[in-house]
Protein backbone atom coordinates (compact mmCIF):
# COMPACT_ATOMS: atom_id res chain seq x y z
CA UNK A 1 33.16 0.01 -41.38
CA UNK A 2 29.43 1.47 -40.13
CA UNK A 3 30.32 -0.20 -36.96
CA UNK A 4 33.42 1.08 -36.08
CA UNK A 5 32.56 4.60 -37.13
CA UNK A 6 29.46 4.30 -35.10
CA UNK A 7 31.35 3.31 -31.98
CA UNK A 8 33.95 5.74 -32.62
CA UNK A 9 31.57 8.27 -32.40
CA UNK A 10 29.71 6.64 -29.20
CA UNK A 11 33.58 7.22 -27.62
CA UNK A 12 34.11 10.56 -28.46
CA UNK A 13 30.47 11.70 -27.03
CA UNK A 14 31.05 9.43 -24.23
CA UNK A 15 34.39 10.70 -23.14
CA UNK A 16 33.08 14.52 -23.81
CA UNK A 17 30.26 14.37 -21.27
CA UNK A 18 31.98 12.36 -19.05
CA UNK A 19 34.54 15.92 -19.11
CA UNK A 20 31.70 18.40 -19.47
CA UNK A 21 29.99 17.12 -16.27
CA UNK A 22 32.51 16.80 -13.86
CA UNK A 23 33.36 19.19 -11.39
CA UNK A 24 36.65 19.06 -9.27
CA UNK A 25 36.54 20.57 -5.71
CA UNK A 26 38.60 23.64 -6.61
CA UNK A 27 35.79 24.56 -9.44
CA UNK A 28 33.04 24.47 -6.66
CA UNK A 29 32.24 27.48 -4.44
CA UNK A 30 33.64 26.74 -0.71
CA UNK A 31 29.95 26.47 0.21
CA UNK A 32 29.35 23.68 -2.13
CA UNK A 33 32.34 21.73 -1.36
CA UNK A 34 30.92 20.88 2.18
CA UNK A 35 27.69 18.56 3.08
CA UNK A 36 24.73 20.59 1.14
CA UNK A 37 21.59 20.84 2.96
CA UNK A 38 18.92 19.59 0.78
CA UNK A 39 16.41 21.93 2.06
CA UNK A 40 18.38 24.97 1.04
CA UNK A 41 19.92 22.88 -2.23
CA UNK A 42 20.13 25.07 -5.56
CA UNK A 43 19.87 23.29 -8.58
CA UNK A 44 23.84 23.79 -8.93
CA UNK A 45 24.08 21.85 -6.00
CA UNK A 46 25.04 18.50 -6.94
CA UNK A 47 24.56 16.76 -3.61
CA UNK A 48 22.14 14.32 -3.62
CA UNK A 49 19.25 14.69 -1.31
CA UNK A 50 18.77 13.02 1.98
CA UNK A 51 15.85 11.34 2.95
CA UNK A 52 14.54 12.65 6.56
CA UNK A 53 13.79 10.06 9.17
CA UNK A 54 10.10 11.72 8.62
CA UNK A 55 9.83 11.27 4.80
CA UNK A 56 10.78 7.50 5.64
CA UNK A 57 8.47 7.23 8.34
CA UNK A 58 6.00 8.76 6.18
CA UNK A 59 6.61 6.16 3.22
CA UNK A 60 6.56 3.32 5.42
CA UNK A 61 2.85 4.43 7.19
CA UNK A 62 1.71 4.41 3.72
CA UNK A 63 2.89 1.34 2.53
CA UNK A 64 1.80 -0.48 5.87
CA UNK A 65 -2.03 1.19 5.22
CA UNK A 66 -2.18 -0.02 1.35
CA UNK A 67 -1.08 -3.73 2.77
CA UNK A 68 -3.56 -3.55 5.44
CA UNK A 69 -6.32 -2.58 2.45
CA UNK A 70 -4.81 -5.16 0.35
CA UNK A 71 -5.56 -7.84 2.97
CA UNK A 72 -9.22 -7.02 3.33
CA UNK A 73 -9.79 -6.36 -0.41
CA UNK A 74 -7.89 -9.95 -0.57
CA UNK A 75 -10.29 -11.61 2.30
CA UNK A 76 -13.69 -10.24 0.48
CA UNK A 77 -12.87 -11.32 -2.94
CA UNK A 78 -12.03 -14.65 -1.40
CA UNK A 79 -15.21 -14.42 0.27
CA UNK A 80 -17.09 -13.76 -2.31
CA UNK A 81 -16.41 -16.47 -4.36
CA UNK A 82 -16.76 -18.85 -1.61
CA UNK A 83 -13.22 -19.66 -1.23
CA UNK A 84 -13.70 -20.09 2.39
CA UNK A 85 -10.58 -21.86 3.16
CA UNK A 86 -8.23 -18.78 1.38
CA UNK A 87 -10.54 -16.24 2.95
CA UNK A 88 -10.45 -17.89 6.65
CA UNK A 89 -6.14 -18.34 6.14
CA UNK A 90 -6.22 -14.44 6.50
CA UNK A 91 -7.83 -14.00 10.29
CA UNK A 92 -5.34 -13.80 12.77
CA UNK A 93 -5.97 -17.73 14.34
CA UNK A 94 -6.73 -19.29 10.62
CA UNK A 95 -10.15 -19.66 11.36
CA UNK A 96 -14.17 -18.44 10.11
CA UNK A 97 -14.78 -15.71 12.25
CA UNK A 98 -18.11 -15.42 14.07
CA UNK A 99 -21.02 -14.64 11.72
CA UNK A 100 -22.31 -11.98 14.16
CA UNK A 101 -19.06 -9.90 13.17
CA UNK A 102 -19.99 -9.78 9.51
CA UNK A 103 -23.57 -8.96 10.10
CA UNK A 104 -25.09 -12.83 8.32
CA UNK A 105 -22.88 -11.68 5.18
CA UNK A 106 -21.52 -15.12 4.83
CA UNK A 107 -24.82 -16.81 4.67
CA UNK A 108 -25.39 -14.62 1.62
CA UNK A 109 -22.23 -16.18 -0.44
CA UNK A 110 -21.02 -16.71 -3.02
CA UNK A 111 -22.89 -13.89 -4.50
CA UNK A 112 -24.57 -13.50 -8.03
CA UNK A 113 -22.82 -10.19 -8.11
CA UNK A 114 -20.33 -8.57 -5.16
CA UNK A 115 -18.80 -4.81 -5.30
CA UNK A 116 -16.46 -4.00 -3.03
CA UNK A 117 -15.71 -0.70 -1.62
CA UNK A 118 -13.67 1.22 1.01
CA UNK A 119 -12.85 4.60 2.38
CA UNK A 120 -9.12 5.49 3.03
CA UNK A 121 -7.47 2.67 5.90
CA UNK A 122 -7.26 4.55 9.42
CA UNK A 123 -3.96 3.73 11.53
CA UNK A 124 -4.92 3.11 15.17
CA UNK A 125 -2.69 3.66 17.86
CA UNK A 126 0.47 5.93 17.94
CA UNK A 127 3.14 3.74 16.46
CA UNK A 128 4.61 4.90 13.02
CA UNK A 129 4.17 3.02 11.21
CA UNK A 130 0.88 1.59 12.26
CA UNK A 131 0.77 -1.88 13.73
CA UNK A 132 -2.97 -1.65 13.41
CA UNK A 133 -5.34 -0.71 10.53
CA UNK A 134 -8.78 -0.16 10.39
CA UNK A 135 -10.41 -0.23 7.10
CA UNK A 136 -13.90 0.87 6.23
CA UNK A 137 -15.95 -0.79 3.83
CA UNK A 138 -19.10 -0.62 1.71
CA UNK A 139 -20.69 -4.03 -0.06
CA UNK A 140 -23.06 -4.31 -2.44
CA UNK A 141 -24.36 -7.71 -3.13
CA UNK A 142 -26.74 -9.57 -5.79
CA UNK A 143 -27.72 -12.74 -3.94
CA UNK A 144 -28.16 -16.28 -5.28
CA UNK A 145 -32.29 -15.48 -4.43
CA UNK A 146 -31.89 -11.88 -6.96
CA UNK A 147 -32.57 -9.87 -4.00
CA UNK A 148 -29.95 -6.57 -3.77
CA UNK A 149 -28.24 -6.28 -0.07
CA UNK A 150 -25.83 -3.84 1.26
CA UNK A 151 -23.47 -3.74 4.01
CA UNK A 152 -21.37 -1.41 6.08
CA UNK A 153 -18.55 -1.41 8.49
CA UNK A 154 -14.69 -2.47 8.95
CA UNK A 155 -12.45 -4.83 9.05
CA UNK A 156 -9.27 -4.24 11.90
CA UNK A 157 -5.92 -5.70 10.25
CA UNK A 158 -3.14 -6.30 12.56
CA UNK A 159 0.50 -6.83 11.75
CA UNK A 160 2.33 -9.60 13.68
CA UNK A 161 5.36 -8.32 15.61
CA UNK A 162 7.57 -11.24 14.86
CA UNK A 163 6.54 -11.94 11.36
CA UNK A 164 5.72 -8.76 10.41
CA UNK A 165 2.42 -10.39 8.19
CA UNK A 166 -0.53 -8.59 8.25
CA UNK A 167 -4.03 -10.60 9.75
CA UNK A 168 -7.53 -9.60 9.94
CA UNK A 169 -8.45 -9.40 13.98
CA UNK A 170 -12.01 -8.08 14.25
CA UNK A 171 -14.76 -6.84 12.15
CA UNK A 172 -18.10 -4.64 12.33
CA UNK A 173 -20.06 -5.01 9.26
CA UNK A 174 -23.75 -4.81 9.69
CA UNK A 175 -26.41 -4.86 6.50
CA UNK A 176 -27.72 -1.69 6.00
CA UNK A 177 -31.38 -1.04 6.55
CA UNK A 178 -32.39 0.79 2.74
CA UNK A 179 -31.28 -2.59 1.49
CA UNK A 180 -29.98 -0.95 -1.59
């Protein structure tokens, strides 16, 4: 008997705000019936907003910098564990990249202890979004010997036209003379 009453009741609400809400074109103002433009929108208006070809170009730029970070955070955490084979996989031909790029970083791991950090990903070039990231970083290492390092620099991501996966393509990162 609860159960019927109950959905009885979940009806008769239902079937009132489905009436409440709903607005035929004769009860809206000849303005309203038309397109709305969501700049100028009141919050009578119940036209949904567009997205502008800018706000999407704007979400996809950010999205394709937080991959690009996501790749190098992905590569140095690799790295630092000495999970050379995972770490290599994400340069663009597969392989170790020079040790001169990384400033003698990967003679240092795996660490005792690795922080990573980076400033905000720069897009480089003109194209929206960015086909090519650079990403700033700062490292902190304990090595294996107890001494503390630090290095500086960035890692370059490119994304592949055709696949559209992200790769890292160059790197400066130097050790930093104060050593802490």
């Amino acid at each position: 008997m609860k159960r019927w009453l109950a959905l009885g009741v979940v009806v008769l609400l239902g079937g009132w705000l489905v009436h409440s809400c709903r607005e035929t074109d004769d009860e809206l103002p000849a303005t309203r019936a038309a397109s709305v433009d969501p700049l100028q929108a009141t919050p009578g208006d119940r036209a949904l907003p567009r997205i502008s070809s800018a706000s999407s170009a704007s979400i996809e730029s950010t999205q394709a910098l937080a991959e690009a970070a996501d790749l190098v955070q992905k590569y140095l955490q690799a790295a630092g564990a000495a999970r050379w084979d995972e770490a290599n996989a994400l340069w663009r031909d597969g392989r170790a990249p020079d040790d001169r790029v990384e400033g003698g970083l990967r003679a240092l791991l795996p660490a005792a202890a690795f922080r990573i950090g980076s400033d905000a990903p720069e897009p480089l070039g003109e194209a929206v979004p960015p086909e090519r990231v650079r990403v700033p970083v700062q490292l902190r290492l304990t090595g294996t010997d107890g001494h503390f390092y630090r290095y500086t620099g960035h890692y370059t991501v490119r994304r592949d036209p055709v696949t559209r996966a992200w790769s890292i393509v160059e790197a400066s990162v130097s050790a930093a003379l104060d050593g802490r």
